[in-house]
Structure formats: C-alpha cells, structure tokens
Protein backbone atom coordinates (compact mmCIF):
# COMPACT_ATOMS: atom_id res chain seq x y z
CA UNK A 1 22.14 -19.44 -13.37
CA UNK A 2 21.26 -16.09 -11.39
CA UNK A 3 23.13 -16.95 -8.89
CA UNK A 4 26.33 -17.58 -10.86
CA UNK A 5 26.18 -14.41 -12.64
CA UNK A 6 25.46 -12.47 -9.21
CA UNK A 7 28.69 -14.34 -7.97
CA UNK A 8 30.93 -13.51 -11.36
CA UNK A 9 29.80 -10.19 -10.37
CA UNK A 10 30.26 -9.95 -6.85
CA UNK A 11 34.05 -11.54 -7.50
CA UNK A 12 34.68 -8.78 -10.61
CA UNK A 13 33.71 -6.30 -7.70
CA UNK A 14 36.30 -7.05 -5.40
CA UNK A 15 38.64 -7.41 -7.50
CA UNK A 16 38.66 -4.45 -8.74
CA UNK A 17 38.17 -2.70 -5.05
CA UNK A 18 41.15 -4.91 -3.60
CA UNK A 19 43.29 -3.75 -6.62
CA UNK A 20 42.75 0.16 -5.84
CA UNK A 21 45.71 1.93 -4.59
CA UNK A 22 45.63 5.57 -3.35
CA UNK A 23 43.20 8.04 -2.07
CA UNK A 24 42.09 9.53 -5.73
CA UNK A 25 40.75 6.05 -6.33
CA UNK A 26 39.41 5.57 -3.19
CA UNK A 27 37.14 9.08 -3.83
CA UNK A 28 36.21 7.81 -7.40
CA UNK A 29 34.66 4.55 -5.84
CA UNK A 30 32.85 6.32 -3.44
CA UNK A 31 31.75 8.27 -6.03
CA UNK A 32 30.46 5.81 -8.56
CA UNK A 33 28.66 3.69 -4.91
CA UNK A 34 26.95 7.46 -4.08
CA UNK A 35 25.81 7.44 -7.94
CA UNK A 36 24.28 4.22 -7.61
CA UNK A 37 22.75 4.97 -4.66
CA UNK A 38 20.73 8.05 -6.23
CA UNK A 39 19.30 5.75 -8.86
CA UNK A 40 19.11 2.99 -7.00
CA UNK A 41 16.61 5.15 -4.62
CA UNK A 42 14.80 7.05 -7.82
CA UNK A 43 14.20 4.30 -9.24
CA UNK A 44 12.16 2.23 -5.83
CA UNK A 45 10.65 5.97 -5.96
CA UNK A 46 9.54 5.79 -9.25
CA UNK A 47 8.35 2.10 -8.78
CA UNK A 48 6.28 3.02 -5.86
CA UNK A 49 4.50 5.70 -7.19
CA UNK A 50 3.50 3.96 -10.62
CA UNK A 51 2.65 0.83 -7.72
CA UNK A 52 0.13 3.72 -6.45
CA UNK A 53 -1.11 5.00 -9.10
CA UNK A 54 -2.51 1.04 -10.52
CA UNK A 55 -5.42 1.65 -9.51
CA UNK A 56 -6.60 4.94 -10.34
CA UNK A 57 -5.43 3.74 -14.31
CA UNK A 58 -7.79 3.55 -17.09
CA UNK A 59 -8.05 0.31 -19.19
CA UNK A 60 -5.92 1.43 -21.92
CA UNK A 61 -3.28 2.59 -19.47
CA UNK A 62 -3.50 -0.26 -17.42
CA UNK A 63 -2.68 -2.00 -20.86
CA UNK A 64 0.39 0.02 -21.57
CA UNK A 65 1.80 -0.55 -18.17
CA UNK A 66 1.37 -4.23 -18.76
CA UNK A 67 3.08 -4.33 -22.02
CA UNK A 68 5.67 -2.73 -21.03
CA UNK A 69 6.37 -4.47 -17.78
CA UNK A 70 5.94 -7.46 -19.65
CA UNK A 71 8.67 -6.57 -22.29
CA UNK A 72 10.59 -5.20 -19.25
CA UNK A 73 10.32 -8.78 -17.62
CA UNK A 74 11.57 -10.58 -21.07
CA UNK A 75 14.79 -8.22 -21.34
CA UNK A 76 15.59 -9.29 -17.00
CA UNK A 77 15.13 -12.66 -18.37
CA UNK A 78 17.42 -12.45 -21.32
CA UNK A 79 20.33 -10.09 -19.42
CA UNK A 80 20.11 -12.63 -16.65
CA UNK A 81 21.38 -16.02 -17.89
C-alpha cells in the first residue's frame, strides 16, 4: 500500500510540474523544492542530534522519547495506507 500512495504521489507531482507554463511558475517551484529542502535537512539535523543524545538520557526521558516516537510511529502508520 506504501508503494501505491508514493506512486499517486509521484504521478500528482508531475502533473502538476508538466502543466506549468512560464517563468513565474517555474521560480515558485523552485521555491517550494528549496523550502523542502531546508526542512527536509533540519529535520535529519534534528534527528541526529536527539540519535546522540540517547544515551546520555535519564530513565524518565528516555521514557518520553519512547512515547512519543511510538505515537509518532502510529500516526506514519495511519497517514500511510
């Protein structure tokens, strides 16, 4: 089912690129692909420093961080089918 959506996606995607016509757009979509690449790359940042910190946590953070990736996993898991 992943693999569907990531395909409806993907197809919505060009779609809409192969449908742009003039220069303004052009700038907009290489706008929105620069915004997504700043939170694309704060957010592996972010990741890899809370990866780092792990072991340095205290029991009670440690628990927090697995309750929420564990609630993070269960909302991936409901978006994605």
């Amino acid at each position: 089912m992943g693999f569907e959506s990531l395909a409806e996606a993907v197809s919505i995607i060009s779609k809409a690129i192969g449908s742009v016509k003039g220069v303004g757009a052009i700038f907009v979509l290489a706008g929105f692909a620069l915004i997504l690449a700043v939170i694309v790359g704060i957010g592996g940042w972010l990741f890899i420093r809370l990866i780092k910190k792990i072991p340095r946590m205290t029991i009670g953070e440690f628990l927090k961080f697995i309750i929420l990736f564990s609630l993070g996993l269960i909302v991936i898991g409901i978006l994605l089918p």
